[in-house]
Structure formats: C-alpha cells, structure tokens
Protein backbone atom coordinates (compact mmCIF):
# COMPACT_ATOMS: atom_id res chain seq x y z
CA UNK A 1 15.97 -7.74 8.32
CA UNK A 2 15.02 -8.98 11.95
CA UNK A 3 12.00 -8.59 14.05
CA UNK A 4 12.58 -5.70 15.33
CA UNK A 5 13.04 -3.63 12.13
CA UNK A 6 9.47 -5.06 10.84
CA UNK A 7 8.05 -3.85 14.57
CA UNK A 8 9.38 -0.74 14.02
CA UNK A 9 8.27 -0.56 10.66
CA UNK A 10 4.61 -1.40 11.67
CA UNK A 11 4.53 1.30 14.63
CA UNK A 12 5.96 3.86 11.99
CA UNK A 13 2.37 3.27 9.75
CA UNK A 14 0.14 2.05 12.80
CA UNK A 15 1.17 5.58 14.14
CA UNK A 16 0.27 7.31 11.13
CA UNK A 17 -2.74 9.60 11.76
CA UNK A 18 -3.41 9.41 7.81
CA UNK A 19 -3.34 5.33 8.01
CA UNK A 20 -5.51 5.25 11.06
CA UNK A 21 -8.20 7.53 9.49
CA UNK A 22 -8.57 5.46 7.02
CA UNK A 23 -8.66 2.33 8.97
CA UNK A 24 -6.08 0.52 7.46
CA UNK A 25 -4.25 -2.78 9.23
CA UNK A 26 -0.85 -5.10 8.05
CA UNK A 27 -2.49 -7.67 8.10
CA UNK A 28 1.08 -9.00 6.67
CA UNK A 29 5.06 -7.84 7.33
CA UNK A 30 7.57 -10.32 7.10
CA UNK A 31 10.40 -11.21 4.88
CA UNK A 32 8.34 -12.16 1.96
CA UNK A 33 5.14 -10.09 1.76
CA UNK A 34 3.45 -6.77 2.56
CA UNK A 35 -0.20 -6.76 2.65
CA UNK A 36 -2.48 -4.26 3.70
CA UNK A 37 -6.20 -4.62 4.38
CA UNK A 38 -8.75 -1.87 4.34
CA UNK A 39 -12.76 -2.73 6.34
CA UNK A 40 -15.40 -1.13 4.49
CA UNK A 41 -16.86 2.22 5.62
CA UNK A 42 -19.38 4.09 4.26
CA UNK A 43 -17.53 7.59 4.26
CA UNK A 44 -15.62 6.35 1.43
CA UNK A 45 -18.03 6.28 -0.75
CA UNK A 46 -18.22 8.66 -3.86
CA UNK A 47 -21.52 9.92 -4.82
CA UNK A 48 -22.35 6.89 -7.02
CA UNK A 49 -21.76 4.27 -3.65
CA UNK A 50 -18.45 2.86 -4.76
CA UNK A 51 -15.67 3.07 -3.07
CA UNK A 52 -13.69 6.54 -4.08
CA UNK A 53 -10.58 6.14 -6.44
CA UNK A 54 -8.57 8.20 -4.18
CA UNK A 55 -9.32 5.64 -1.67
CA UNK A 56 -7.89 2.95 -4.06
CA UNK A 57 -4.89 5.47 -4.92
CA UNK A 58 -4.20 6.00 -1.39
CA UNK A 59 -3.93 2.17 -0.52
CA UNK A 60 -2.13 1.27 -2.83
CA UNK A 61 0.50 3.74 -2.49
CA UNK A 62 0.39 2.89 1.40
CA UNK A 63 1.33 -0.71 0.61
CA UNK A 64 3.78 -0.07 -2.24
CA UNK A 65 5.81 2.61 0.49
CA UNK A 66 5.31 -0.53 3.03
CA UNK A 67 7.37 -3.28 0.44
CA UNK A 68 10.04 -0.76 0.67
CA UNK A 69 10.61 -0.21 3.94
CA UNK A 70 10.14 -4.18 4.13
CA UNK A 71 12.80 -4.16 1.33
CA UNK A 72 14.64 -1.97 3.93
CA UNK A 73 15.12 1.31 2.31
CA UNK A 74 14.28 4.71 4.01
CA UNK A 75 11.84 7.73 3.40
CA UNK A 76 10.72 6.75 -0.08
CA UNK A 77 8.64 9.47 -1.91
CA UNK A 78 6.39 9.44 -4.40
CA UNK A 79 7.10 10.76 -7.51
CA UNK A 80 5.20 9.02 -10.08
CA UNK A 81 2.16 6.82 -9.97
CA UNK A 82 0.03 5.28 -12.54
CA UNK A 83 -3.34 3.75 -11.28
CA UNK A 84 -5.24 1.49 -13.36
CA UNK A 85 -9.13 1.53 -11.79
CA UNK A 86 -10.75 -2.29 -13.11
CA UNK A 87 -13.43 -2.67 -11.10
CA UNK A 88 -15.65 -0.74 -8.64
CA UNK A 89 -15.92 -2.10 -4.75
CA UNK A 90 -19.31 -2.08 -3.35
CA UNK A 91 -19.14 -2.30 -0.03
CA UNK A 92 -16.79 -4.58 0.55
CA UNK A 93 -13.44 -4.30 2.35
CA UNK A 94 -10.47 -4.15 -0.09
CA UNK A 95 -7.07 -5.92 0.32
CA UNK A 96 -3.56 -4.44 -1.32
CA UNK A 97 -0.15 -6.25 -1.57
CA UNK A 98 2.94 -4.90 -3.47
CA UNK A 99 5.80 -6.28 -4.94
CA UNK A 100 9.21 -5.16 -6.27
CA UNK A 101 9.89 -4.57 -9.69
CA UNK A 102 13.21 -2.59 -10.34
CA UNK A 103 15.35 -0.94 -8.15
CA UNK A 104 18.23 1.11 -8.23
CA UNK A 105 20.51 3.80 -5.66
CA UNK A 106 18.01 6.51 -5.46
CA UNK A 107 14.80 4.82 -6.82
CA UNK A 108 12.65 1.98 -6.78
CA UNK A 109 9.61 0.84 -8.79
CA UNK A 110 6.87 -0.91 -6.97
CA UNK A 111 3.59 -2.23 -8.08
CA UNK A 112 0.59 -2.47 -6.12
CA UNK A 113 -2.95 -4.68 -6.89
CA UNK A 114 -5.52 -4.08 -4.78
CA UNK A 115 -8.20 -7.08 -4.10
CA UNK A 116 -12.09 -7.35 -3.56
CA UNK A 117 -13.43 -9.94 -0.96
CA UNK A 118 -13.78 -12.31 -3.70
CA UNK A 119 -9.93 -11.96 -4.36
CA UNK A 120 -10.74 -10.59 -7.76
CA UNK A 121 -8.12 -7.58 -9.10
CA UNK A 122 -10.08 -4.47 -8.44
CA UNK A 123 -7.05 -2.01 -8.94
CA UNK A 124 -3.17 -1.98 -10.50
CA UNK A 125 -1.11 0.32 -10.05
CA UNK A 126 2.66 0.82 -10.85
CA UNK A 127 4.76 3.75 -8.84
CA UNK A 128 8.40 5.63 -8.64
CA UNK A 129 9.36 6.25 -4.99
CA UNK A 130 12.70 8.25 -4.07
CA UNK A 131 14.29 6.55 -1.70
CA UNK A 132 17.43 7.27 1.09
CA UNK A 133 20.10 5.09 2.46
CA UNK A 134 20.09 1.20 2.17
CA UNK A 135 20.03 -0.93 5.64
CA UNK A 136 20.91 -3.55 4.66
C-alpha cells in the first residue's frame, strides 16, 4: 500500500461524524500498525464514573475496521464481536491497536486491546468483519 491509500484511509475515519463525536485520532497508520487513541471526556461516563463499555466496544471495533482497511480490504462489516471488559478507565484517555488474526475471501478476524495511560490491558476483544474486494 502507498501513501496515498493510508491518506485516504485516514480522511475516510477523520470524516466520520461517528469518529469525530467521539473524539477519536490515528495516532498511527502505516504499513505495520493501526492505533487509535481516545482523550478522556466526561460524557462518557456511565453512572458509576467509568468510562461506558459501549465506549470500549465502539473503539475497539473502530480500530479493528482500521487494520483492515490498512490490510487493504474494503467495506468490512461487523458481524460478530466478543468483548472482554478487564478493567474500568477512570478518567483517563484510552489507547486501541488491532492486529490480524485469520483471514480469508469474504472474512477476516481481527482482535483489538484497548490500553489505559499506564499501558495496562483494559479491554480484548476479538471480531468477524465481512469484507469486499482485495487491493492489493
């Protein structure tokens, strides 16, 4: 992949009014990595001042749909995620990387870990994403 897939790739999420209202930034695209990075904000807290698991959810499965458009398949979907919740985040900003673990014509399986300031594992998660045509 060149440059100017991974610049179109960023402007595709950067663009995103979902990814913006969260406040989410790459803070890493290349040929390697994906990682995403989340600030803290109060509004998503749940009622007990952690940081909602649908926030975590939503991260990770932002970063895991990143690593394959890095991996330079098209329009994956969802269509099955597992999220493992280990540890609450206090206000604190969170960080999220993914990796590949299988992949096949139509599908892919990603995981996702999410990361407190502390770079401790805060959140795991594992995911099946429909994809369309290969790039590459």
């Amino acid at each position: 992949m060149i440059a100017t897939d991974f610049d179109r790739i960023r402007a595709d999420f950067e663009t995103s009014e979902f990814f913006r209202h969260l406040g989410l930034q790459i803070t890493r695209l290349d040929e390697e990595d994906v990682e995403l990075h989340l600030p803290y904000k109060q509004e998503l807290d749940n009622v007990q001042s952690t940081v909602h698991g649908g926030v975590y959810m939503s991260v990770l499965d932002t970063a895991m749909g990143l690593k394959i458009r890095q991996l330079g398949l098209e329009a994956p979907v969802t269509i099955q995620m597992q999220t493992q919740f280990l540890k609450p985040l206090i206000g604190e900003s969170m960080t999220a990387r993914a990796a590949l673990i299988s992949q096949n014509r139509s599908t892919v399986l990603i995981e996702g870990k999410l990361y407190n300031e502390a770079g401790e594992l805060i959140g795991y998660a594992t995911a099946t994403f429909k994809v369309s045509t290969t790039r590459k």
